[in-house]
PDB file of N, CA and C in Angstrom:
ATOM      1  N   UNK A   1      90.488 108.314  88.999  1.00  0.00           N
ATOM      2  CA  UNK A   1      90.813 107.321  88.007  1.00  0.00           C
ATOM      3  C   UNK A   1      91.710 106.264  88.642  1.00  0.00           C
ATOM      4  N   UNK A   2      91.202 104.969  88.748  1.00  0.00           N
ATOM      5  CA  UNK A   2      92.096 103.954  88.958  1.00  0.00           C
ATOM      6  C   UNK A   2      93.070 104.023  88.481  1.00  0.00           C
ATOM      7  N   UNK A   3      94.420 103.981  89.216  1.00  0.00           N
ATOM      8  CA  UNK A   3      95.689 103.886  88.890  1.00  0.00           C
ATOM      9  C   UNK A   3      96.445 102.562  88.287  1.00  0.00           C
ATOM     10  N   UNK A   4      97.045 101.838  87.366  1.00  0.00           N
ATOM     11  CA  UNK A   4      97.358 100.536  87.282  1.00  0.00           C
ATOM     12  C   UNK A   4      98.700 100.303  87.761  1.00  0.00           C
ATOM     13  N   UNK A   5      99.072  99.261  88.010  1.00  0.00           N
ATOM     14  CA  UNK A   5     100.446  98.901  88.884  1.00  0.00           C
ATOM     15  C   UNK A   5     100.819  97.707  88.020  1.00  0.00           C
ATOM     16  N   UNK A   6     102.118  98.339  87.971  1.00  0.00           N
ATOM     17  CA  UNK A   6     102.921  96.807  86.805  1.00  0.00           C
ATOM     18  C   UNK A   6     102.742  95.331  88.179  1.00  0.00           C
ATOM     19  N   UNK A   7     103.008  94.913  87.425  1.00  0.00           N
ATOM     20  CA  UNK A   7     103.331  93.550  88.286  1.00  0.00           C
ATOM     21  C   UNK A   7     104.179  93.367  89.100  1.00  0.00           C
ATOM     22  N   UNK A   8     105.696  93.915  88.545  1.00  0.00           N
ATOM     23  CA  UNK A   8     106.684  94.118  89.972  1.00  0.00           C
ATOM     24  C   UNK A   8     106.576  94.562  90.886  1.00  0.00           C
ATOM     25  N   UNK A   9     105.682  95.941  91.035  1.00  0.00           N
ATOM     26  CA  UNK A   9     104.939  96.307  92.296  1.00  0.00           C
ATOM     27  C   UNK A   9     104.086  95.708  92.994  1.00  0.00           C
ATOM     28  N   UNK A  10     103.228  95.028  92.456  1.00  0.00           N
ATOM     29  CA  UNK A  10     102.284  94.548  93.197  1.00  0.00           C
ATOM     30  C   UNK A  10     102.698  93.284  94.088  1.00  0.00           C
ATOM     31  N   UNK A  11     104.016  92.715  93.287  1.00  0.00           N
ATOM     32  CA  UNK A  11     104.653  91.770  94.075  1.00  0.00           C
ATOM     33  C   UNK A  11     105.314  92.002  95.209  1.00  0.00           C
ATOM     34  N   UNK A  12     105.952  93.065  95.139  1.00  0.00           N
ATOM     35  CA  UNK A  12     106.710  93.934  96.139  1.00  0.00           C
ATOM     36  C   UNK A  12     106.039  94.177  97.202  1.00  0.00           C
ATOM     37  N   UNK A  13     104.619  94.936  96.796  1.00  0.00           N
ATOM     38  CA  UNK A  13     103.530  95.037  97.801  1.00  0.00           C
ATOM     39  C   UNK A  13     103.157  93.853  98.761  1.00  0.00           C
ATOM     40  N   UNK A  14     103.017  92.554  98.054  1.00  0.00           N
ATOM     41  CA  UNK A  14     102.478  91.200  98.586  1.00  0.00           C
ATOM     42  C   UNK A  14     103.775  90.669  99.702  1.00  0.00           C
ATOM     43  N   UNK A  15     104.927  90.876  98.847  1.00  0.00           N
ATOM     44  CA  UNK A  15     105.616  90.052  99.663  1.00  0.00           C
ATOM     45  C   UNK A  15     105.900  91.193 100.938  1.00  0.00           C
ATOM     46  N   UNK A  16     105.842  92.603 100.926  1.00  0.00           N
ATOM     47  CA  UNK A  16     106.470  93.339 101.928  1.00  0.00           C
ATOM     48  C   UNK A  16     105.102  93.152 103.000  1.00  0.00           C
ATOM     49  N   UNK A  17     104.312  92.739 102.314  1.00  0.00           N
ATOM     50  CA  UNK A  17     103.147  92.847 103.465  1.00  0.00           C
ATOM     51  C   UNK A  17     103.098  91.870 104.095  1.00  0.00           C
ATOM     52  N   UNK A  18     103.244  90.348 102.946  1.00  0.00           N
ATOM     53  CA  UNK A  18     103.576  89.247 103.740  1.00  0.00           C
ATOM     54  C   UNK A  18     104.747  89.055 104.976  1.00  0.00           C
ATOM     55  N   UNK A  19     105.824  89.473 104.863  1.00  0.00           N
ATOM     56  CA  UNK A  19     107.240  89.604 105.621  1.00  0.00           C
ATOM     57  C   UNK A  19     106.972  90.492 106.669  1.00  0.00           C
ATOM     58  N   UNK A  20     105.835  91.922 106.615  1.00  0.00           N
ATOM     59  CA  UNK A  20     105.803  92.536 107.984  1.00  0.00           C
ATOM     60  C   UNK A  20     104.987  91.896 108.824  1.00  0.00           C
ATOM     61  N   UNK A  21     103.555  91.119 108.364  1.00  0.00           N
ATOM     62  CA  UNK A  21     103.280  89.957 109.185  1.00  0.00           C
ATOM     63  C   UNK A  21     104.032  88.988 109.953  1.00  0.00           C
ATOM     64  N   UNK A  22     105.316  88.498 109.567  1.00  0.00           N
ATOM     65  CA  UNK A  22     105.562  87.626 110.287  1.00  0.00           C
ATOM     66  C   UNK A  22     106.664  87.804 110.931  1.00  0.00           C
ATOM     67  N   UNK A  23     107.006  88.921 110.586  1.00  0.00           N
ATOM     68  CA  UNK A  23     108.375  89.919 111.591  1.00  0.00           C
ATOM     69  C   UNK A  23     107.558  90.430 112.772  1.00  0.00           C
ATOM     70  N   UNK A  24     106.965  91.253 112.093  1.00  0.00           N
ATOM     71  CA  UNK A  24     105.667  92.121 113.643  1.00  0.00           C
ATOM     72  C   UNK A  24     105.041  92.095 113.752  1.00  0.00           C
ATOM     73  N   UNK A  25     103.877  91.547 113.007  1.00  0.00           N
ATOM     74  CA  UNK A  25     102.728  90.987 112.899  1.00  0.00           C
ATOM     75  C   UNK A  25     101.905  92.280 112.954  1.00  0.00           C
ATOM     76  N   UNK A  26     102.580  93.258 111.972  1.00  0.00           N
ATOM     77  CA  UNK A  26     101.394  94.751 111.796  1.00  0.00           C
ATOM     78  C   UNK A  26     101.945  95.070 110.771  1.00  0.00           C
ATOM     79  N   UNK A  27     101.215  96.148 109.969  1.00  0.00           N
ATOM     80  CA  UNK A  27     101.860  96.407 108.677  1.00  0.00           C
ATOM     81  C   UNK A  27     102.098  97.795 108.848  1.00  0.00           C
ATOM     82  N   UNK A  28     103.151  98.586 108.814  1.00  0.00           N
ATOM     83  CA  UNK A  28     103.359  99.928 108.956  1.00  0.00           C
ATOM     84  C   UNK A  28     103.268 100.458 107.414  1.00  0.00           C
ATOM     85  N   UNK A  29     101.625 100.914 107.000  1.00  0.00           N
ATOM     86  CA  UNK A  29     101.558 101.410 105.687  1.00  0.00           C
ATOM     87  C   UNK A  29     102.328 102.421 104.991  1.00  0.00           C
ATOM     88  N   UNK A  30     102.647 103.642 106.396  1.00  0.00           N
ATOM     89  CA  UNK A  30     103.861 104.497 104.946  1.00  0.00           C
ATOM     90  C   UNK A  30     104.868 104.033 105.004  1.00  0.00           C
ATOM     91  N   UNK A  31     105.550 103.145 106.323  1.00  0.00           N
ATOM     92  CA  UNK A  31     106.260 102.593 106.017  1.00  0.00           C
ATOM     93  C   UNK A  31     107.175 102.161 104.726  1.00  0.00           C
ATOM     94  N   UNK A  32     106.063 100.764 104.750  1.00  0.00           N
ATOM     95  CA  UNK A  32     106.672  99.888 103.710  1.00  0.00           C
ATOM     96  C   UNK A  32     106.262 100.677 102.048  1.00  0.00           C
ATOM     97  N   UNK A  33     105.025 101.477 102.309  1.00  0.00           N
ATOM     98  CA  UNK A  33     104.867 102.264 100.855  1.00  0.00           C
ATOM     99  C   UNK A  33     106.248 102.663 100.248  1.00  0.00           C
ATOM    100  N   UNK A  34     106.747 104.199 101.657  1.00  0.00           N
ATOM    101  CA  UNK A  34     107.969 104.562 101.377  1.00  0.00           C
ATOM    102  C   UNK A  34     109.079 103.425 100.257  1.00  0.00           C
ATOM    103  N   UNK A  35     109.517 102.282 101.069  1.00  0.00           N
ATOM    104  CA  UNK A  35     110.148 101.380 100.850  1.00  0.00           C
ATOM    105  C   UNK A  35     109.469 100.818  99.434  1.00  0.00           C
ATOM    106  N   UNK A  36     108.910 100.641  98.988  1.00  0.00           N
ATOM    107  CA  UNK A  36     108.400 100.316  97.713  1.00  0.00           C
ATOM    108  C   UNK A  36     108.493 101.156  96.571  1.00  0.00           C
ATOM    109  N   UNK A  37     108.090 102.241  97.012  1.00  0.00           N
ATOM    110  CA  UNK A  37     108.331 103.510  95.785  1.00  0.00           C
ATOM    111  C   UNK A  37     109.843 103.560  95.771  1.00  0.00           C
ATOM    112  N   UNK A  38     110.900 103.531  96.929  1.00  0.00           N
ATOM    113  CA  UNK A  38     112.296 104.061  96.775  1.00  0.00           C
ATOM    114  C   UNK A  38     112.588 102.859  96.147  1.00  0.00           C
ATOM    115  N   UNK A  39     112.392 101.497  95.866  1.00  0.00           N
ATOM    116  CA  UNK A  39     112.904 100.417  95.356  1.00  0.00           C
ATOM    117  C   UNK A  39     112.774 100.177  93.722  1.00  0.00           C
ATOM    118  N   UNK A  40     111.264 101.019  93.454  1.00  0.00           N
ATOM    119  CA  UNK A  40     110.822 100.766  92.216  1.00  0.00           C
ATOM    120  C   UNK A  40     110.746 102.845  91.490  1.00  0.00           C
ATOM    121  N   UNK A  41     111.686 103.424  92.184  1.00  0.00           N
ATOM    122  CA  UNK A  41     111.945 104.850  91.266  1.00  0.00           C
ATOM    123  C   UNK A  41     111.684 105.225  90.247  1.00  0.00           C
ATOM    124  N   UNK A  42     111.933 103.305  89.392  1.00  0.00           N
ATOM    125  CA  UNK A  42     111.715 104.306  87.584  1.00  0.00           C
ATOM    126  C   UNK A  42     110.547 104.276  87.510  1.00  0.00           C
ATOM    127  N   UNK A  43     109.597 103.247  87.771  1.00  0.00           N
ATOM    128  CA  UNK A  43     108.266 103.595  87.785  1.00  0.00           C
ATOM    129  C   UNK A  43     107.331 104.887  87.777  1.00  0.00           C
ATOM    130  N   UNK A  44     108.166 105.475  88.917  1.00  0.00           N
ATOM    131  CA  UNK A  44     107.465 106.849  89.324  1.00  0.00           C
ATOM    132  C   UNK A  44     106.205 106.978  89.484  1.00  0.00           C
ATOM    133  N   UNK A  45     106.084 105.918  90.799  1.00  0.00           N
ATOM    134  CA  UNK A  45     104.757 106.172  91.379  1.00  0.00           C
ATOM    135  C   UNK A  45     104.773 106.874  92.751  1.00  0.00           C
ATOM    136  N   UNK A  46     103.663 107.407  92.935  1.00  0.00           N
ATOM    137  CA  UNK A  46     103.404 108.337  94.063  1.00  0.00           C
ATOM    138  C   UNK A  46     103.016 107.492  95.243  1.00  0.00           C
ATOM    139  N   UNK A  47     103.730 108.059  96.500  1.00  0.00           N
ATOM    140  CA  UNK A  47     103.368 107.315  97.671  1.00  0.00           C
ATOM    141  C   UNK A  47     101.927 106.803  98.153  1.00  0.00           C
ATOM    142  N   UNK A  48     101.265 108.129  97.596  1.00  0.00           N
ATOM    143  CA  UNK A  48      99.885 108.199  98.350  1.00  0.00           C
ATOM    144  C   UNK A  48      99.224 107.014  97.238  1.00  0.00           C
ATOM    145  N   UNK A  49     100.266 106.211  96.425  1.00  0.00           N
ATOM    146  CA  UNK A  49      98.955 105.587  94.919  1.00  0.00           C
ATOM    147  C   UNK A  49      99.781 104.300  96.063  1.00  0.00           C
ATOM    148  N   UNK A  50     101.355 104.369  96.079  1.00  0.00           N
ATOM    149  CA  UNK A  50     101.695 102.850  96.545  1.00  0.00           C
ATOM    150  C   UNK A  50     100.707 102.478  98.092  1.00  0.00           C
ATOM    151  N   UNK A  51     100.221 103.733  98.582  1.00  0.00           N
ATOM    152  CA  UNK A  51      99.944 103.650  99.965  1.00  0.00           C
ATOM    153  C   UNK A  51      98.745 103.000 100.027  1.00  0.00           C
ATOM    154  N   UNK A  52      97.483 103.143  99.237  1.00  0.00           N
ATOM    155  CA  UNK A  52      96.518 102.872  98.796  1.00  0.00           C
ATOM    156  C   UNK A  52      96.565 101.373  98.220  1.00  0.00           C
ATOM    157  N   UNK A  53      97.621 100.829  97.233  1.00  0.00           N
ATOM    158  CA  UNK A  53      97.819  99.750  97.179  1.00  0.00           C
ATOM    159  C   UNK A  53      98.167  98.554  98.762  1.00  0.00           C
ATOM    160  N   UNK A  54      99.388  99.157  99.359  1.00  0.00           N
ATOM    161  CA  UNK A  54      99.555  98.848 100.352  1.00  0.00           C
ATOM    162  C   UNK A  54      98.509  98.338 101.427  1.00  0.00           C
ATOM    163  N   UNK A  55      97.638  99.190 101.404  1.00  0.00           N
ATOM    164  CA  UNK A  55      96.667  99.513 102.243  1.00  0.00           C
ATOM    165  C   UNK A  55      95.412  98.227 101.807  1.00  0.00           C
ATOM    166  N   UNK A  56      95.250  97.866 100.664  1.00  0.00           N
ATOM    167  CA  UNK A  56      94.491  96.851  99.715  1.00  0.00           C
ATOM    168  C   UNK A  56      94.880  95.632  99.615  1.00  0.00           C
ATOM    169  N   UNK A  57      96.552  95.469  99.466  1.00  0.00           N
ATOM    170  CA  UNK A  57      97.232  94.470 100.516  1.00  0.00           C
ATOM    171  C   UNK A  57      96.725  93.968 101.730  1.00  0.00           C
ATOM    172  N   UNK A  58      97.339  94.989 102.281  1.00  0.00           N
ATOM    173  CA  UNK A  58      96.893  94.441 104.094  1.00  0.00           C
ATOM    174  C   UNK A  58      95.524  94.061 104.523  1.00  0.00           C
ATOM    175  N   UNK A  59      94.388  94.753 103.650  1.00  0.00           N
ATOM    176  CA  UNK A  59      93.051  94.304 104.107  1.00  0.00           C
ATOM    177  C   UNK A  59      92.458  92.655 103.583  1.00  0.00           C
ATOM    178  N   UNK A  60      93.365  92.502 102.335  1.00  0.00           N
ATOM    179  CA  UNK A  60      93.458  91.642 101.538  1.00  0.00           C
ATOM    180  C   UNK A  60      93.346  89.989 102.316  1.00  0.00           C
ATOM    181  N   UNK A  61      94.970  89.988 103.400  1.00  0.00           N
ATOM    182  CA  UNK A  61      95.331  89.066 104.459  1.00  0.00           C
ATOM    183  C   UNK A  61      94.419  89.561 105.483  1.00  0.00           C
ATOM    184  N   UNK A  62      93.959  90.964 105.701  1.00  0.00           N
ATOM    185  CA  UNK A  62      93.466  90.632 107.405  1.00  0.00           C
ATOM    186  C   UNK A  62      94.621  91.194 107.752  1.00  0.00           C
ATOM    187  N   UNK A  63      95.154  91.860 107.739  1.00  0.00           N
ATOM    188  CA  UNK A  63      96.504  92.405 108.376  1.00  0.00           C
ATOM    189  C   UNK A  63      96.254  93.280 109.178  1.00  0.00           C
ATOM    190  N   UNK A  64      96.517  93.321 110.572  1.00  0.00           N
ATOM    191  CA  UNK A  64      96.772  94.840 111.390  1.00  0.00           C
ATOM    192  C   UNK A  64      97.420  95.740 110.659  1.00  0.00           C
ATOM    193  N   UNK A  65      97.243  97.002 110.577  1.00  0.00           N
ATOM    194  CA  UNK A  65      97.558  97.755 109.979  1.00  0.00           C
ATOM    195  C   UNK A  65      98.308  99.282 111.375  1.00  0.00           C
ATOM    196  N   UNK A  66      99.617  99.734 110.688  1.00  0.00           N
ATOM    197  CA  UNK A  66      99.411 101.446 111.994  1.00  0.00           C
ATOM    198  C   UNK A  66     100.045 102.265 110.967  1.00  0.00           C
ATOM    199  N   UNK A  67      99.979 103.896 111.401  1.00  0.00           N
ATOM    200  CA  UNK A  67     100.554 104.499 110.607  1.00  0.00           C
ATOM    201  C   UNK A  67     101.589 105.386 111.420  1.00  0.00           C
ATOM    202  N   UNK A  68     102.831 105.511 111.022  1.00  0.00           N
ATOM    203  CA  UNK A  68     103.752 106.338 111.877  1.00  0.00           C
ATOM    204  C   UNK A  68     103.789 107.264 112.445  1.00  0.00           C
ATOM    205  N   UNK A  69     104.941 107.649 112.738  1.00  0.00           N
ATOM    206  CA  UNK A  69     104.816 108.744 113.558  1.00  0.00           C
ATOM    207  C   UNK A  69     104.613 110.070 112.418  1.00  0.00           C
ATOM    208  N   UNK A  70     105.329 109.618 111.494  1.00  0.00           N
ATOM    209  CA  UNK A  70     105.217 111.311 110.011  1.00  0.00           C
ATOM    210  C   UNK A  70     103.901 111.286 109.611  1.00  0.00           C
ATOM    211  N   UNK A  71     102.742 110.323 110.145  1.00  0.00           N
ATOM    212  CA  UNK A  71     100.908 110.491 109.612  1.00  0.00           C
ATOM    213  C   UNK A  71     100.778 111.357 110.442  1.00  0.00           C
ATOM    214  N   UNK A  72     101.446 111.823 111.675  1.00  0.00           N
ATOM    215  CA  UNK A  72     100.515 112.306 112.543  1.00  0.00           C
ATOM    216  C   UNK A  72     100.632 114.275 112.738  1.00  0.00           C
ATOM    217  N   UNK A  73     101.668 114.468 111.439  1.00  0.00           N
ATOM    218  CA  UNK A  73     102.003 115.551 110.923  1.00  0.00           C
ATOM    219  C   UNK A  73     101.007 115.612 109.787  1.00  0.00           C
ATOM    220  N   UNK A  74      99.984 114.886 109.204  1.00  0.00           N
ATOM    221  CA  UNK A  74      98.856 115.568 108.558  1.00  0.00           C
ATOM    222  C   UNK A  74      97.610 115.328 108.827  1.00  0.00           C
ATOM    223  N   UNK A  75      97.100 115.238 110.237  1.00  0.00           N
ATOM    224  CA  UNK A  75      96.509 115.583 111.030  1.00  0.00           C
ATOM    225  C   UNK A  75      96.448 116.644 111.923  1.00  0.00           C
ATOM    226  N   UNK A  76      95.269 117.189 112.484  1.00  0.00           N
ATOM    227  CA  UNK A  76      95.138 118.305 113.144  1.00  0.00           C
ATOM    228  C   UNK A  76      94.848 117.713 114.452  1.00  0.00           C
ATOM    229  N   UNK A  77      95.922 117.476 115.346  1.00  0.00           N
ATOM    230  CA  UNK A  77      95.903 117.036 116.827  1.00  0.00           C
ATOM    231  C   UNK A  77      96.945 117.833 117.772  1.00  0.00           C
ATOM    232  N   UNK A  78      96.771 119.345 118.173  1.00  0.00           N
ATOM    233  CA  UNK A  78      96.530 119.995 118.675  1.00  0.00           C
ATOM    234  C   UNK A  78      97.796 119.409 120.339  1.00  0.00           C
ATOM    235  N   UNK A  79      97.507 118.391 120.866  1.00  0.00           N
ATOM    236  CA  UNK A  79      97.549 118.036 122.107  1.00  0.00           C
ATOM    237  C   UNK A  79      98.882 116.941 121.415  1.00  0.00           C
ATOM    238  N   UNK A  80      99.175 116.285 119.874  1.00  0.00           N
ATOM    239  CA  UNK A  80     100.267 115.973 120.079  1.00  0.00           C
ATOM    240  C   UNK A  80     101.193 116.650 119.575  1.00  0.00           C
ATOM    241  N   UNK A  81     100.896 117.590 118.340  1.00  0.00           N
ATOM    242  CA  UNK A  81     102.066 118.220 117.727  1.00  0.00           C
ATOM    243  C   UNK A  81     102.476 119.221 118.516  1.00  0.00           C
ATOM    244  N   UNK A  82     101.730 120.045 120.075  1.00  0.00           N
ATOM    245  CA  UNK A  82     102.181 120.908 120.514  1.00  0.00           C
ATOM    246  C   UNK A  82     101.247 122.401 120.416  1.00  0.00           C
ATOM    247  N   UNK A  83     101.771 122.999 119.143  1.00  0.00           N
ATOM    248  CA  UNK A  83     101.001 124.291 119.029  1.00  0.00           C
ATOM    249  C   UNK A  83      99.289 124.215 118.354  1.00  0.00           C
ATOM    250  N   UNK A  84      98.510 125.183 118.772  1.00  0.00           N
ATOM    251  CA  UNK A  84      97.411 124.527 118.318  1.00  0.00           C
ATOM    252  C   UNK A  84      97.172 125.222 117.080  1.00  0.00           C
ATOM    253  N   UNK A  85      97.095 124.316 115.843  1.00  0.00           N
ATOM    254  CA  UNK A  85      97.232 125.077 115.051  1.00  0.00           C
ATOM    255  C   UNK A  85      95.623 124.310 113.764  1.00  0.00           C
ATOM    256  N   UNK A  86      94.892 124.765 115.212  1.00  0.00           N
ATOM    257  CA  UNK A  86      93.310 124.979 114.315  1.00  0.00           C
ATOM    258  C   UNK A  86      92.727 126.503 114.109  1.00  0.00           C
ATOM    259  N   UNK A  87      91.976 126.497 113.109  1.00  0.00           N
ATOM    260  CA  UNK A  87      91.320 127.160 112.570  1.00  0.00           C
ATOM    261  C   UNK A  87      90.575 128.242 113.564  1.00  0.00           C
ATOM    262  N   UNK A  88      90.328 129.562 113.334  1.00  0.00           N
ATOM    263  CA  UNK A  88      89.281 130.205 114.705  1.00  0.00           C
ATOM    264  C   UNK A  88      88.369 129.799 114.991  1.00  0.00           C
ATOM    265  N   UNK A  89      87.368 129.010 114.103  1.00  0.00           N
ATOM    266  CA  UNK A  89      85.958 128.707 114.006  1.00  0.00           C
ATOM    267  C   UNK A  89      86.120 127.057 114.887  1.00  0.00           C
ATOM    268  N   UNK A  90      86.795 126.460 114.872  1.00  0.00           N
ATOM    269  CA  UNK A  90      87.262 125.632 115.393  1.00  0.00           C
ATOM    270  C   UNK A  90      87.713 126.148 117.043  1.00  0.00           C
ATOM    271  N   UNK A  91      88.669 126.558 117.438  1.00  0.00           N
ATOM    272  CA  UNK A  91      88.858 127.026 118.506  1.00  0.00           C
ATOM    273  C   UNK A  91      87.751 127.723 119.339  1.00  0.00           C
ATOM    274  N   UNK A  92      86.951 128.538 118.603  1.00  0.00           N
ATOM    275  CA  UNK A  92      85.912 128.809 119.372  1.00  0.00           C
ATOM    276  C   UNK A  92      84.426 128.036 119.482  1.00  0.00           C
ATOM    277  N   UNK A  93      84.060 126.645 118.187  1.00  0.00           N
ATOM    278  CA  UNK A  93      83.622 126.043 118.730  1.00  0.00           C
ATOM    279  C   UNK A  93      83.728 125.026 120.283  1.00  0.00           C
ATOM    280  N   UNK A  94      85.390 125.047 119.759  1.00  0.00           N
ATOM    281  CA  UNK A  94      85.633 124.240 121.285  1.00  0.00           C
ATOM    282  C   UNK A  94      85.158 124.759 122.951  1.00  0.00           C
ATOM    283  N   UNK A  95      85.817 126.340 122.745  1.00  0.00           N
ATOM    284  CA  UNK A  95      85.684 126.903 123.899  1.00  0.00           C
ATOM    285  C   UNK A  95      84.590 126.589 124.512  1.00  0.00           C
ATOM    286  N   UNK A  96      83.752 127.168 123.625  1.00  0.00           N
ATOM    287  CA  UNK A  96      82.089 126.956 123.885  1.00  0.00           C
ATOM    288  C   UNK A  96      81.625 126.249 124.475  1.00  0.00           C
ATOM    289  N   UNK A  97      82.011 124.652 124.105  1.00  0.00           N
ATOM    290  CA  UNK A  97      81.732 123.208 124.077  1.00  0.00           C
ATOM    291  C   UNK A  97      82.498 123.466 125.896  1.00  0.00           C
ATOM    292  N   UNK A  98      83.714 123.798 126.142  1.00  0.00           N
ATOM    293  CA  UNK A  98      83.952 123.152 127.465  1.00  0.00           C
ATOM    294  C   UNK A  98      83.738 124.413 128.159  1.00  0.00           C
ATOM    295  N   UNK A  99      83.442 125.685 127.910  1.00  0.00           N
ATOM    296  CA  UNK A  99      82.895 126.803 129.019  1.00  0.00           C
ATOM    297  C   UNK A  99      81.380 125.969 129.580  1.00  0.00           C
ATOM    298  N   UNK A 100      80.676 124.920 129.312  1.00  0.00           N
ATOM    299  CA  UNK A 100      79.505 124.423 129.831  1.00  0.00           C
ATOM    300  C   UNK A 100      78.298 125.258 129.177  1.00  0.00           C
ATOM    301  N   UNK A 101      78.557 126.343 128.178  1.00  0.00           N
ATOM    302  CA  UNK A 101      77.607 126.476 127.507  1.00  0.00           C
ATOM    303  C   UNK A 101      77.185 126.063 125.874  1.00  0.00           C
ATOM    304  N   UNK A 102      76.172 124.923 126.513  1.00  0.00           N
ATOM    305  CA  UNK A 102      75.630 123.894 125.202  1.00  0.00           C
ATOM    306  C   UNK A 102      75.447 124.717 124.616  1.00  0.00           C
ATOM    307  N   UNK A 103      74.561 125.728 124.224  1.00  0.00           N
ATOM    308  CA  UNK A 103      73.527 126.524 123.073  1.00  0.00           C
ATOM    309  C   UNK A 103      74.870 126.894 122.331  1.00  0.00           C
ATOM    310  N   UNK A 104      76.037 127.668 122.630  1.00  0.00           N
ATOM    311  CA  UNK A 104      76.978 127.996 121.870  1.00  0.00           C
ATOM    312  C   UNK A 104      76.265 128.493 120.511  1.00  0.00           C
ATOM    313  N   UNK A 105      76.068 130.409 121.165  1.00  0.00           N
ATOM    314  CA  UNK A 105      75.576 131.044 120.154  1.00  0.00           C
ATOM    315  C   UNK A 105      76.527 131.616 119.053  1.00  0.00           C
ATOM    316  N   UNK A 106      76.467 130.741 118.377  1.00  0.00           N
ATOM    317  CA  UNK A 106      76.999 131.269 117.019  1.00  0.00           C
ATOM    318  C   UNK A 106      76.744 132.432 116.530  1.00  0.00           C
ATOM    319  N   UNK A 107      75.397 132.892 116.030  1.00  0.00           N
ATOM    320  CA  UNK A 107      74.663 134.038 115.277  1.00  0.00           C
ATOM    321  C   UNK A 107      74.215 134.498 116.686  1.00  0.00           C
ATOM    322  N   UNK A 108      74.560 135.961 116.690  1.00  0.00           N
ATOM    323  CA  UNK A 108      74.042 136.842 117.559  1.00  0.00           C
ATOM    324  C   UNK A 108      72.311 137.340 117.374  1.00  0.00           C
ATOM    325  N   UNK A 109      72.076 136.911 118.113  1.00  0.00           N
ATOM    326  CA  UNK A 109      70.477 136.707 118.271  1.00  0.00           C
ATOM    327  C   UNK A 109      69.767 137.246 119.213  1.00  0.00           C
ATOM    328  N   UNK A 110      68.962 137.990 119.050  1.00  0.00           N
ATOM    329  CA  UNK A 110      68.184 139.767 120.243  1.00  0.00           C
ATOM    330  C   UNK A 110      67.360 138.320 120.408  1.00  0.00           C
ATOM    331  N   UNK A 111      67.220 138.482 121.743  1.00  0.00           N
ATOM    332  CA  UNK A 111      66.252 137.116 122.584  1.00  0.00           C
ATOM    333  C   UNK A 111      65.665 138.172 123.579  1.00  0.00           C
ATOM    334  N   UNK A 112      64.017 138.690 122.963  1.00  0.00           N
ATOM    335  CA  UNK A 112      63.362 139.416 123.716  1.00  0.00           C
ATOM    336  C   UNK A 112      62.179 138.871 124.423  1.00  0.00           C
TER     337      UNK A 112
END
């Protein structure tokens, strides 16, 4: 369900998107989300609704867009957070993939 946004937000949105353009010329989406929701509290909107706005903003101008360093804690990237913390079915597709065997038999299969 489409979410609606008073007007003070959406202004907030415009101008924070406008101002990170011409400070850095990128828009750091949780960034400035963060910064929007903590400004407008009574509202009580959710990051992930301001983020989405944000995000509708920036495509709006054409804006470069990045996401911080705290996006990359809800992602599964293995090689930056450190521990690998995928799934078995995952881990052993990988193996598979770089032991050099393509077929990577999944289902055990009598091959007579």
């Amino acid at each position: 369900m489409p979410r609606g946004f008073s007007h003070r937000l959406r202004d907030d949105a415009h101008c924070k998107v406008q101002h990170a353009l011409r400070t850095k010329g990128i828009v750091d989406i949780i960034g400035l989300s963060e910064e929007i929701r903590l400004k407008n509290l009574a509202e009580n909107v959710a990051r992930e609704d301001i983020e989405s706005l944000v995000l509708e903003v920036s495509q709006l101008y054409g804006a470069p867009i990045e996401f911080d360093e705290h996006a990359l804690t809800a992602l599964d990237l293995p090689e930056v957070l450190g521990p690998d913390n995928r799934n078995d079915l995952d881990k052993m597709l990988d193996s598979r993939t770089h032991n050099g065997d393509g077929t990577g038999d999944l289902l055990q299969l009598d091959r007579e």
